[in-house]
PDB file of N, CA and C in Angstrom:
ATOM      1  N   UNK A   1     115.690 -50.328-110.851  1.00  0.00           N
ATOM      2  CA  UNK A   1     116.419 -50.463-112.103  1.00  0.00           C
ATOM      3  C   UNK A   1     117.504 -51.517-111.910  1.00  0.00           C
ATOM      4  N   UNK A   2     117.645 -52.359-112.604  1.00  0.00           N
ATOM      5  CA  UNK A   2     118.710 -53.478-112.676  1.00  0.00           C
ATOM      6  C   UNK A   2     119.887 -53.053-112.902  1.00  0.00           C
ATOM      7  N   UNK A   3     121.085 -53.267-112.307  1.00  0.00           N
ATOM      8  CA  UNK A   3     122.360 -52.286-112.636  1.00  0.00           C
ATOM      9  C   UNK A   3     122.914 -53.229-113.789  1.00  0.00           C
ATOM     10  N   UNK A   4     124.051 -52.200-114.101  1.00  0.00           N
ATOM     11  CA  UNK A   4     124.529 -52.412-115.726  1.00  0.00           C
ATOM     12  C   UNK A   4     125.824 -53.153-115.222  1.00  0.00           C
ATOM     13  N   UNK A   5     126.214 -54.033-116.460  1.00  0.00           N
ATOM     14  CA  UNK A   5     127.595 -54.424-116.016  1.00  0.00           C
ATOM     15  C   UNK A   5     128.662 -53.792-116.955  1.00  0.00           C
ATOM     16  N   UNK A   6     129.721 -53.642-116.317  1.00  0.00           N
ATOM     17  CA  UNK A   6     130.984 -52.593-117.228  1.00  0.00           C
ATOM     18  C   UNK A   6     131.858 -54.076-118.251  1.00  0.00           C
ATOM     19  N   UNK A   7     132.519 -53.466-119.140  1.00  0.00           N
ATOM     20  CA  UNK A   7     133.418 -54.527-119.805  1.00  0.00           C
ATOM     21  C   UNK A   7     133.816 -55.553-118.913  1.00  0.00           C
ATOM     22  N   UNK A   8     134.532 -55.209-117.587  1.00  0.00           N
ATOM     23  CA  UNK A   8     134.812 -56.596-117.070  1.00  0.00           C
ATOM     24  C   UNK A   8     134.098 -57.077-116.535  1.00  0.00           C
ATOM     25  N   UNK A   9     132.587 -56.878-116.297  1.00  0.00           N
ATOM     26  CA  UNK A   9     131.250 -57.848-116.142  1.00  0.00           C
ATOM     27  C   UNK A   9     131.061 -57.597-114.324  1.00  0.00           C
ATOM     28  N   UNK A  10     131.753 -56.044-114.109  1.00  0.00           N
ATOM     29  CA  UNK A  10     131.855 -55.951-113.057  1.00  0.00           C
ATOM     30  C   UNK A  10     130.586 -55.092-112.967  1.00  0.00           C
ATOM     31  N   UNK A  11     129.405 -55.634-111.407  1.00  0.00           N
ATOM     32  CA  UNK A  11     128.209 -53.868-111.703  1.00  0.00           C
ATOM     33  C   UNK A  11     128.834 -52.447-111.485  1.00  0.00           C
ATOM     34  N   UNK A  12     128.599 -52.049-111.818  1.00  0.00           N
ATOM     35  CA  UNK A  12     128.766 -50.288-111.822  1.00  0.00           C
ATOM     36  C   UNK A  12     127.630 -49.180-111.354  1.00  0.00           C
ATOM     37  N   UNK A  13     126.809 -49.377-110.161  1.00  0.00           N
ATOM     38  CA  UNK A  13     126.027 -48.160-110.353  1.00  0.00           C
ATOM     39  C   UNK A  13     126.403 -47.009-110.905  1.00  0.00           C
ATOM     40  N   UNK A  14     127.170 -46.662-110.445  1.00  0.00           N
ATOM     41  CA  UNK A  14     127.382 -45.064-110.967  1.00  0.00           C
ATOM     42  C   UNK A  14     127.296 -45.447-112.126  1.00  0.00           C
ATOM     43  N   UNK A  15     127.651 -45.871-113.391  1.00  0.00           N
ATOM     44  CA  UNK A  15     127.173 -45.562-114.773  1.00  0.00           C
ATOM     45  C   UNK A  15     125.987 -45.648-115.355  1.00  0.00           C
ATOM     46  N   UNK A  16     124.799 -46.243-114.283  1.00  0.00           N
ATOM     47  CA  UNK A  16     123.521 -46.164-114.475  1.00  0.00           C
ATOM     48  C   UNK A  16     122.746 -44.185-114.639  1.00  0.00           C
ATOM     49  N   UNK A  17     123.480 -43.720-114.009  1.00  0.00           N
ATOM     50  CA  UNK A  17     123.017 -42.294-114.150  1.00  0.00           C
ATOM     51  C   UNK A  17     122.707 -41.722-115.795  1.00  0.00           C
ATOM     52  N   UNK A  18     123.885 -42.423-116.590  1.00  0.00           N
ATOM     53  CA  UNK A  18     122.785 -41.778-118.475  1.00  0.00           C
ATOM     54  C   UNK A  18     122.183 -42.666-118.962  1.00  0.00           C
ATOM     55  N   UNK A  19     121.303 -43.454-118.213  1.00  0.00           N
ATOM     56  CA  UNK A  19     120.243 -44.372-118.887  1.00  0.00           C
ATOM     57  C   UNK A  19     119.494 -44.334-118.683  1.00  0.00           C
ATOM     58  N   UNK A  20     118.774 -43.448-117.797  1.00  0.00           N
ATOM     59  CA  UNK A  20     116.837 -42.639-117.553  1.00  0.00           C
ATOM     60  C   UNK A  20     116.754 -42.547-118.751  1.00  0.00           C
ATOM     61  N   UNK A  21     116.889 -42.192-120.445  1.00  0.00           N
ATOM     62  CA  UNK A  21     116.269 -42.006-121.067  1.00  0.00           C
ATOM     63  C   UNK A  21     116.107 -43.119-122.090  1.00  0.00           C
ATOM     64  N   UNK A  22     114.844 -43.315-121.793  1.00  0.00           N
ATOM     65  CA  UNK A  22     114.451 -45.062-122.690  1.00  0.00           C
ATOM     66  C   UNK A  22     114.805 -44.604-124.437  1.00  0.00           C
ATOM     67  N   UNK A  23     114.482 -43.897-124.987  1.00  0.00           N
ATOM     68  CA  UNK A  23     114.459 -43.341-125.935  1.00  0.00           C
ATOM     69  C   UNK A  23     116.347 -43.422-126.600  1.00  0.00           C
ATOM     70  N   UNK A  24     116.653 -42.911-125.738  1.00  0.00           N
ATOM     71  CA  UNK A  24     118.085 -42.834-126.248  1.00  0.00           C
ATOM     72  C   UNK A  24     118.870 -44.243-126.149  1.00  0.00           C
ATOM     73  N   UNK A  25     118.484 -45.035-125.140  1.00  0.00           N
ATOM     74  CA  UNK A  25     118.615 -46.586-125.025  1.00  0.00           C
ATOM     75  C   UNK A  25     118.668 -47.282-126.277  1.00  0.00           C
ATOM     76  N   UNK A  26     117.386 -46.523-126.906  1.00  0.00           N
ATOM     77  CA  UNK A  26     117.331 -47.226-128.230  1.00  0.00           C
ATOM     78  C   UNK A  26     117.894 -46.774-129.171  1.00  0.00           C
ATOM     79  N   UNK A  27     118.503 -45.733-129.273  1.00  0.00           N
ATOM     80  CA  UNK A  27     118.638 -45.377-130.772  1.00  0.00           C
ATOM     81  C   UNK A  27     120.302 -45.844-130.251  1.00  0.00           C
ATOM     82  N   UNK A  28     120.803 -45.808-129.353  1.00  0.00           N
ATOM     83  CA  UNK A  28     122.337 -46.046-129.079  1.00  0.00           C
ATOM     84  C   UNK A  28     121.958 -48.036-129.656  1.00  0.00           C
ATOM     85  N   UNK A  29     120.837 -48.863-128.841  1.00  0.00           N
ATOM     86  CA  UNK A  29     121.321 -49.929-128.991  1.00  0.00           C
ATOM     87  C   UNK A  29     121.360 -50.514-130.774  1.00  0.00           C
ATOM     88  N   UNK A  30     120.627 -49.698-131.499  1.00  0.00           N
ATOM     89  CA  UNK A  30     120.016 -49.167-132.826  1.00  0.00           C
ATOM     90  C   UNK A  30     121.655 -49.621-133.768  1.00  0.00           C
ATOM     91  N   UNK A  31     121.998 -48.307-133.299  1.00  0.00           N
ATOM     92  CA  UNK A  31     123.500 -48.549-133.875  1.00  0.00           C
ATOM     93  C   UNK A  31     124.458 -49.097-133.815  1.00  0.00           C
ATOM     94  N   UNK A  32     124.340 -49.822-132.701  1.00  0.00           N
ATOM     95  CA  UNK A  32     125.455 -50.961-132.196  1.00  0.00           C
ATOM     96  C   UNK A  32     124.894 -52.120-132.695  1.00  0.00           C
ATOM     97  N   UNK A  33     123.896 -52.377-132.791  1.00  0.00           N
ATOM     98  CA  UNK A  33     123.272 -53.393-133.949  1.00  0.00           C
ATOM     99  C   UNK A  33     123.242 -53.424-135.501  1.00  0.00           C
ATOM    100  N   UNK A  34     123.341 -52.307-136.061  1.00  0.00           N
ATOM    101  CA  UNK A  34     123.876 -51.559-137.388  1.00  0.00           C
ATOM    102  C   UNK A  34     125.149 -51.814-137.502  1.00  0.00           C
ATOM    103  N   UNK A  35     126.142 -52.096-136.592  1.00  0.00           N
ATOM    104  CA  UNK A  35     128.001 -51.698-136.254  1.00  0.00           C
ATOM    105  C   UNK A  35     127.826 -53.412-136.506  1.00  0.00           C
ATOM    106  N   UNK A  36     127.292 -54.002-135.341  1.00  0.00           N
ATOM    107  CA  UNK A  36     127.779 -55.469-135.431  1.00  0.00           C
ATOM    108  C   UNK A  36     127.100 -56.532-136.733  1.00  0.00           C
ATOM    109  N   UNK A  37     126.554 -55.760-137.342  1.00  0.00           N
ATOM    110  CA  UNK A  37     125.787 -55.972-138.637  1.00  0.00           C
ATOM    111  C   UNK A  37     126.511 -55.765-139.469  1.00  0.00           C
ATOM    112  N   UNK A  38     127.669 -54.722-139.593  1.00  0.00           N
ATOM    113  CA  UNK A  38     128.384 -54.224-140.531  1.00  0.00           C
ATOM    114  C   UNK A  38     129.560 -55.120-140.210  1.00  0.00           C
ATOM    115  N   UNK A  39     129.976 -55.279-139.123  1.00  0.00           N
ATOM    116  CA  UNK A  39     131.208 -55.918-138.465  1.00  0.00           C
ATOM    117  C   UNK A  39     131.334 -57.433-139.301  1.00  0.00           C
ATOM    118  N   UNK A  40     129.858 -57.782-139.480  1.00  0.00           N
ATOM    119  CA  UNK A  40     129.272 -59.348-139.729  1.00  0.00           C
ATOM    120  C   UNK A  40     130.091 -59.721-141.621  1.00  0.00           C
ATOM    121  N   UNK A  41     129.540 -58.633-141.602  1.00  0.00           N
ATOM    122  CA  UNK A  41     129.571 -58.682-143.146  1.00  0.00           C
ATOM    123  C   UNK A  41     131.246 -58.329-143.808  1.00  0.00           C
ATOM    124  N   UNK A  42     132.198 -57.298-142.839  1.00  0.00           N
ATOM    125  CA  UNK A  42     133.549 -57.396-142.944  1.00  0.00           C
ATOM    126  C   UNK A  42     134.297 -58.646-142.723  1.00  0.00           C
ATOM    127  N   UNK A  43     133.619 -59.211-141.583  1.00  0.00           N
ATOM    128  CA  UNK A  43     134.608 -60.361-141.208  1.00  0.00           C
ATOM    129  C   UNK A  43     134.707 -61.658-142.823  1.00  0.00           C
ATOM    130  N   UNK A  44     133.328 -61.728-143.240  1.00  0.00           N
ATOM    131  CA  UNK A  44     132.815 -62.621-144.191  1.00  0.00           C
ATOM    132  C   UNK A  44     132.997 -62.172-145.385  1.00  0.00           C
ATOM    133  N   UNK A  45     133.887 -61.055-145.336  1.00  0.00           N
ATOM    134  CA  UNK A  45     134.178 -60.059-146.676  1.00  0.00           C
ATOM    135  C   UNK A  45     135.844 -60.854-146.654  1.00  0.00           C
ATOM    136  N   UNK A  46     136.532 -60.898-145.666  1.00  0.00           N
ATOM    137  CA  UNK A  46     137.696 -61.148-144.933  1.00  0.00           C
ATOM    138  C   UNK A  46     138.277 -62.413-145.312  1.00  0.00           C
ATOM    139  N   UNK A  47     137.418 -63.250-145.234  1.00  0.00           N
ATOM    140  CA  UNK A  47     137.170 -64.783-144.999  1.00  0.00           C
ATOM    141  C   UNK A  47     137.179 -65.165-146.767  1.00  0.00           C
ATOM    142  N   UNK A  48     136.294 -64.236-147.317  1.00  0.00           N
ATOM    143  CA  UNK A  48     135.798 -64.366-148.802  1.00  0.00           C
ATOM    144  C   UNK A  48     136.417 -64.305-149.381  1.00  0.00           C
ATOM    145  N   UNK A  49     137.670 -63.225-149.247  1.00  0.00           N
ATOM    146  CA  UNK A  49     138.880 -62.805-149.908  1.00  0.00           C
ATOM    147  C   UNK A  49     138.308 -61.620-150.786  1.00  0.00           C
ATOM    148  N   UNK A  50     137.424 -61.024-150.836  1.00  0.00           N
ATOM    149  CA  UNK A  50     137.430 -59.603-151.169  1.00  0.00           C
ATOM    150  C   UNK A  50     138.311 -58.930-151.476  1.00  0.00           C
ATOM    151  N   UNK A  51     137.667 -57.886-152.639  1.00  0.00           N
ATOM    152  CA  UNK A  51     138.982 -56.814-152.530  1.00  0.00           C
ATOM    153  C   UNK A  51     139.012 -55.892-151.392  1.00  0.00           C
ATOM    154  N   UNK A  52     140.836 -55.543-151.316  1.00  0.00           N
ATOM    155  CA  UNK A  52     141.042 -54.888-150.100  1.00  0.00           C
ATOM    156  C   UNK A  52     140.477 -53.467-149.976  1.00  0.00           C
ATOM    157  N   UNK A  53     140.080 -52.646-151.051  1.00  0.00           N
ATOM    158  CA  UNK A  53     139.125 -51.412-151.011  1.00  0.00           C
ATOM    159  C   UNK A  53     137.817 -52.035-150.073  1.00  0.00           C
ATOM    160  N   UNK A  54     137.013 -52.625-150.648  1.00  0.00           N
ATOM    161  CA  UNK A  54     135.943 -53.251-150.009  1.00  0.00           C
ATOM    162  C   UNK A  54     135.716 -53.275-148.502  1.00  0.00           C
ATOM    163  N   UNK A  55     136.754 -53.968-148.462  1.00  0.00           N
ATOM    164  CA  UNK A  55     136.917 -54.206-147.141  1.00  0.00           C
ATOM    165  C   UNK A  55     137.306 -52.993-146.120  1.00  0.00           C
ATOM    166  N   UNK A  56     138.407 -52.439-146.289  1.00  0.00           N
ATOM    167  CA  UNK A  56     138.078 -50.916-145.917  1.00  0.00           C
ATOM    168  C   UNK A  56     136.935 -49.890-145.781  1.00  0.00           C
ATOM    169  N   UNK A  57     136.528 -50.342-146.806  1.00  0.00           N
ATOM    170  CA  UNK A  57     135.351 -49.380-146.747  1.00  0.00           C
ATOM    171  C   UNK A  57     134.432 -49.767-145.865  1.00  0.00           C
ATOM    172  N   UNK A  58     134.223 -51.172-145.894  1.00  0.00           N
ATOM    173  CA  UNK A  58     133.275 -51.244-144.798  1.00  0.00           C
ATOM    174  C   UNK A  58     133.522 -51.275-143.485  1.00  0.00           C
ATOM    175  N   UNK A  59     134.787 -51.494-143.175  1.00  0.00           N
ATOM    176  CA  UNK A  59     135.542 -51.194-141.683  1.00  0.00           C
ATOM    177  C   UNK A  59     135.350 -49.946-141.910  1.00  0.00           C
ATOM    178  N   UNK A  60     135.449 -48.848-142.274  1.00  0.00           N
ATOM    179  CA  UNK A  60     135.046 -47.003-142.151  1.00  0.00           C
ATOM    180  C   UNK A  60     133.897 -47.555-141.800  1.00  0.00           C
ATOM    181  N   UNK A  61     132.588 -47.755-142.261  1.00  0.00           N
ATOM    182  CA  UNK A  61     131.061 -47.478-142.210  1.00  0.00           C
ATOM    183  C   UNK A  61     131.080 -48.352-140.541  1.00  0.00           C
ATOM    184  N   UNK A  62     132.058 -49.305-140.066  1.00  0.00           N
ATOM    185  CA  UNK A  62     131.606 -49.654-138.756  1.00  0.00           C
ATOM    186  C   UNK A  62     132.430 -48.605-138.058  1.00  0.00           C
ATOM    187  N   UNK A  63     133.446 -48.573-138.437  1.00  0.00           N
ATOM    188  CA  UNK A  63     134.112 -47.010-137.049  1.00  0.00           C
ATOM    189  C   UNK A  63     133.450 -46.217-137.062  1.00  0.00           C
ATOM    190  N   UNK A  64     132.287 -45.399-138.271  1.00  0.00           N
ATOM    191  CA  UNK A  64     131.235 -44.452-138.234  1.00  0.00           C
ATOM    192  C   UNK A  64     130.498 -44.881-137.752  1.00  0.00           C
ATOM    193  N   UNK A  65     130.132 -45.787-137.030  1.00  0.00           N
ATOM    194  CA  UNK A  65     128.981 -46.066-136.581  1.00  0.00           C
ATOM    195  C   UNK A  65     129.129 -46.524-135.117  1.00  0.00           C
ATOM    196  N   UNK A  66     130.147 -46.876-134.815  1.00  0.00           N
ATOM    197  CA  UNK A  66     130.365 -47.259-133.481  1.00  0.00           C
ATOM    198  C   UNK A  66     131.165 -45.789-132.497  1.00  0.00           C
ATOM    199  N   UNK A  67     131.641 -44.605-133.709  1.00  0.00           N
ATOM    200  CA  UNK A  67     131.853 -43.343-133.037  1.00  0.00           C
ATOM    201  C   UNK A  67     130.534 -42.866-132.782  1.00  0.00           C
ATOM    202  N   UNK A  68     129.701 -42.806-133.789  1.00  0.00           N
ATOM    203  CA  UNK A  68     128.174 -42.167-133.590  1.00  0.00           C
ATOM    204  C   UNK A  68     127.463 -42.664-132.210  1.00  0.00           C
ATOM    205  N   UNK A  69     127.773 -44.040-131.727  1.00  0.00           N
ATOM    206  CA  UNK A  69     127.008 -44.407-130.787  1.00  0.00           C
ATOM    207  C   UNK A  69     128.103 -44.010-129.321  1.00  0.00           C
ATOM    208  N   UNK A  70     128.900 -43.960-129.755  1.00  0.00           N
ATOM    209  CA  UNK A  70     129.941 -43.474-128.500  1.00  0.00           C
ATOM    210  C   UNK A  70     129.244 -42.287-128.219  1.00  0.00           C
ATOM    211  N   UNK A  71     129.500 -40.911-129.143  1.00  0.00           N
ATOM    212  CA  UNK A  71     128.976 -39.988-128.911  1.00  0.00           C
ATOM    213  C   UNK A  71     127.164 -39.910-128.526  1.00  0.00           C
ATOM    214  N   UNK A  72     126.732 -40.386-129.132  1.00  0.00           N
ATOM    215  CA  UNK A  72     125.537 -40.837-128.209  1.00  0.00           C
ATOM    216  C   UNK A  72     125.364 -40.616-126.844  1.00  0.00           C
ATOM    217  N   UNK A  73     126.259 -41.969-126.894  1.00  0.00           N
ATOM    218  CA  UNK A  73     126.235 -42.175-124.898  1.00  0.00           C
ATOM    219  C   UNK A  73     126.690 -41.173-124.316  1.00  0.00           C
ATOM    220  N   UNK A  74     127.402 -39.803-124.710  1.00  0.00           N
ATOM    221  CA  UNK A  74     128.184 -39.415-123.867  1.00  0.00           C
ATOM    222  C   UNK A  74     127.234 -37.817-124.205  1.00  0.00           C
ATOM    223  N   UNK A  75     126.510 -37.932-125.169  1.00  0.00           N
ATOM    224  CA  UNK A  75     125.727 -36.800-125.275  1.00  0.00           C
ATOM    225  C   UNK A  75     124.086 -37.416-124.083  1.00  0.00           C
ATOM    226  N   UNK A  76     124.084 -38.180-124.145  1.00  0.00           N
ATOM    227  CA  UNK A  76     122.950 -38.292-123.073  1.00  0.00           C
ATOM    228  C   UNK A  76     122.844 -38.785-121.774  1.00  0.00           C
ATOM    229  N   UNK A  77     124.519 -39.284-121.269  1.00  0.00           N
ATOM    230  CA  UNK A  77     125.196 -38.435-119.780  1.00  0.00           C
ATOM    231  C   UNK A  77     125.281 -36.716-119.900  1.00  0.00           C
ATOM    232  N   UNK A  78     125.894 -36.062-120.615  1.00  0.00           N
ATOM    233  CA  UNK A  78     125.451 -34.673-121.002  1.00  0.00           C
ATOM    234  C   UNK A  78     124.499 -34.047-120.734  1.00  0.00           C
ATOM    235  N   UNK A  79     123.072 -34.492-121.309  1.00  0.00           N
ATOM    236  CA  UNK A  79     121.578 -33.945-120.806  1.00  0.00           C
ATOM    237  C   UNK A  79     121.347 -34.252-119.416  1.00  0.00           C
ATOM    238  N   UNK A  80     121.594 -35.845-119.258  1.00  0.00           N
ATOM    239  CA  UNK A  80     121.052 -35.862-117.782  1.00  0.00           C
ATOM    240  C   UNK A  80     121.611 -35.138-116.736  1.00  0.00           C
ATOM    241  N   UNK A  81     123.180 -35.329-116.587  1.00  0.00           N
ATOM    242  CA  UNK A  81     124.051 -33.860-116.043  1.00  0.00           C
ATOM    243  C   UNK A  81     123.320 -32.562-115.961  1.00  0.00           C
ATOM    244  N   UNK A  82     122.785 -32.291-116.945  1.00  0.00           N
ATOM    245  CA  UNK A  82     122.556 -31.077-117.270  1.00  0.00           C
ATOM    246  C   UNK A  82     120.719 -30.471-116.383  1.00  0.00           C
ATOM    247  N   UNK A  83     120.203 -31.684-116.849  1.00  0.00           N
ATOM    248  CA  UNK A  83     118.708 -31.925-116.000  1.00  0.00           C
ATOM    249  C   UNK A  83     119.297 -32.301-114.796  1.00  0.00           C
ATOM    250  N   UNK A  84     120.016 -32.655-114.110  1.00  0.00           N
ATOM    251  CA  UNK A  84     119.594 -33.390-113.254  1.00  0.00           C
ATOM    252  C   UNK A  84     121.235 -33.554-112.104  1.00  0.00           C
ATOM    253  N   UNK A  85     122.287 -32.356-111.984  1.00  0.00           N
ATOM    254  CA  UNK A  85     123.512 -32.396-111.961  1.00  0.00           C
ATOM    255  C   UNK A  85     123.995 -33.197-110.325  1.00  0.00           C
ATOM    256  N   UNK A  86     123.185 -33.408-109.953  1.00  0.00           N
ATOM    257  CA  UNK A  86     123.534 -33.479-108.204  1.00  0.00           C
ATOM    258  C   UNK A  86     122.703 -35.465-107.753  1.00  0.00           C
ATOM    259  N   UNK A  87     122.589 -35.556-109.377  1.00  0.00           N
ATOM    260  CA  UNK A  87     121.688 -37.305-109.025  1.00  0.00           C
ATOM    261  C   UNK A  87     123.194 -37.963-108.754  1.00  0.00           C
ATOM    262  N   UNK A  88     123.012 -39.058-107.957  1.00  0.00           N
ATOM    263  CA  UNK A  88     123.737 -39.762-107.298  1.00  0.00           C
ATOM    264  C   UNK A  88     124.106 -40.644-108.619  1.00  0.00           C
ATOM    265  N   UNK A  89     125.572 -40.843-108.968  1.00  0.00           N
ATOM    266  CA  UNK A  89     126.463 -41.700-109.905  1.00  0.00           C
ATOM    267  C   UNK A  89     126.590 -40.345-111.236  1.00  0.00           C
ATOM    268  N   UNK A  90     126.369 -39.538-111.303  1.00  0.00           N
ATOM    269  CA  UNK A  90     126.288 -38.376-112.756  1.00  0.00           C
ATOM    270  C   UNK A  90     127.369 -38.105-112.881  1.00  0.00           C
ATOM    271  N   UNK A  91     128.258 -37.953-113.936  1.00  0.00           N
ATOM    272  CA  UNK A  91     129.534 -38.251-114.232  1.00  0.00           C
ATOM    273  C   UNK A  91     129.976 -36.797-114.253  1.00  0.00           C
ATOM    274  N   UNK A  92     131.122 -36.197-113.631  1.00  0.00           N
ATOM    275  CA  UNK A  92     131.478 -35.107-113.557  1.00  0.00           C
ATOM    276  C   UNK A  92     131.951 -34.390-114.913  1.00  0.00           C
ATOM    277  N   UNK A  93     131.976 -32.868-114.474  1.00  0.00           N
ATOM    278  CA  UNK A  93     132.359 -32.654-116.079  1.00  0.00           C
ATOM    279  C   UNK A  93     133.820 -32.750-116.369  1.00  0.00           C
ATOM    280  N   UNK A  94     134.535 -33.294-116.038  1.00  0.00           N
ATOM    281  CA  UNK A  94     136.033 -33.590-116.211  1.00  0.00           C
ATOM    282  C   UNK A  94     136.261 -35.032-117.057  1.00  0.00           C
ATOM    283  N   UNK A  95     134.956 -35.872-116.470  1.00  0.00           N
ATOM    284  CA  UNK A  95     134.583 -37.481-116.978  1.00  0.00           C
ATOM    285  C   UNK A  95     134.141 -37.277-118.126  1.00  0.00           C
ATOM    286  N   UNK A  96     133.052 -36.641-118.308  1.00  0.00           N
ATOM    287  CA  UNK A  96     132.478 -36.219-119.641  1.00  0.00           C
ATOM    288  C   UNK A  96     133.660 -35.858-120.617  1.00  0.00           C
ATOM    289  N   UNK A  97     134.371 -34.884-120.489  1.00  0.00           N
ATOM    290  CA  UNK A  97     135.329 -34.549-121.273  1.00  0.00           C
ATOM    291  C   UNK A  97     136.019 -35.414-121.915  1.00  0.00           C
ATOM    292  N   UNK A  98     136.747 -36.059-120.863  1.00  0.00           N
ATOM    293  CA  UNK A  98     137.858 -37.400-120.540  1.00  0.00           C
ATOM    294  C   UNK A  98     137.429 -38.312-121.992  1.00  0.00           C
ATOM    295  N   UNK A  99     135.998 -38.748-121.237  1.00  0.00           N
ATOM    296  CA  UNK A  99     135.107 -39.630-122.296  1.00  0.00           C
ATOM    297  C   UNK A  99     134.870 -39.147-123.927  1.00  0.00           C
ATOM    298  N   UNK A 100     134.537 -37.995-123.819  1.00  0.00           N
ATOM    299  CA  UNK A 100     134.615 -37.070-125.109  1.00  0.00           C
ATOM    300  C   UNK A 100     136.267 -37.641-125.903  1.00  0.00           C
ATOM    301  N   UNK A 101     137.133 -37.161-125.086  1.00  0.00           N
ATOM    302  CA  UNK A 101     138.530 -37.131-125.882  1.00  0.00           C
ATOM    303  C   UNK A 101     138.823 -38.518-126.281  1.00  0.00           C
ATOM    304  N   UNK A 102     138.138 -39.871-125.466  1.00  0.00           N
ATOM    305  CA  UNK A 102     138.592 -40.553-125.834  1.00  0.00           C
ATOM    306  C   UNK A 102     138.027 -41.051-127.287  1.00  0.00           C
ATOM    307  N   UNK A 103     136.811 -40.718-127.533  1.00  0.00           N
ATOM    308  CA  UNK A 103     136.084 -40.694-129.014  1.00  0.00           C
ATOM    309  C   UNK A 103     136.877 -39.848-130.412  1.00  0.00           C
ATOM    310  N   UNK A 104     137.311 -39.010-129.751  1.00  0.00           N
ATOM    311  CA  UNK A 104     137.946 -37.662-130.870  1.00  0.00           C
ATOM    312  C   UNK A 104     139.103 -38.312-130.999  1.00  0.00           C
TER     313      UNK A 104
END
């Protein structure tokens, strides 16, 4: 498996542990493509001079959508934890939490 790189473009094995599931890969990358789709259309809402309701509103529909995919990720470190608690990089349940609170 090719390791992942973190925000500062640094590798990270250990965060490779909630990405065994191809399935969930997609529906997370799904919505972050939906988010930066929505993002597309605020900025050019922005630019347009829109009304400021408008524009709000569609900044909500990208924070809904970029919380949905947060929780995602952190629900399918969750399963694999759960299948699989002792695989090498699996994020403890204190991390999970941590990660949780920082979404809420």
């Amino acid at each position: 498996m090719a390791s992942r790189e973190t925000a500062q473009g640094i590798a990270d094995d250990e965060t490779r542990a909630a990405w065994h599931d191809p399935d969930a890969v997609r529906k997370i990358a799904n919505r972050l493509r939906r988010a930066h789709g929505q993002l597309a259309a605020v900025i050019a809402a922005v630019e347009g001079g829109e009304d400021c309701r408008a524009i709000v509103q569609q900044l909500s529909a990208v924070t809904k959508a970029l919380d949905r995919a947060g929780f995602l990720v952190i629900s399918t470190a969750l399963r694999e934890c759960l299948t699989d608690p002792d695989a090498a990089g699996s994020p403890s349940a204190e991390e999970l939490e941590k990660l949780f609170l920082t979404l809420a």
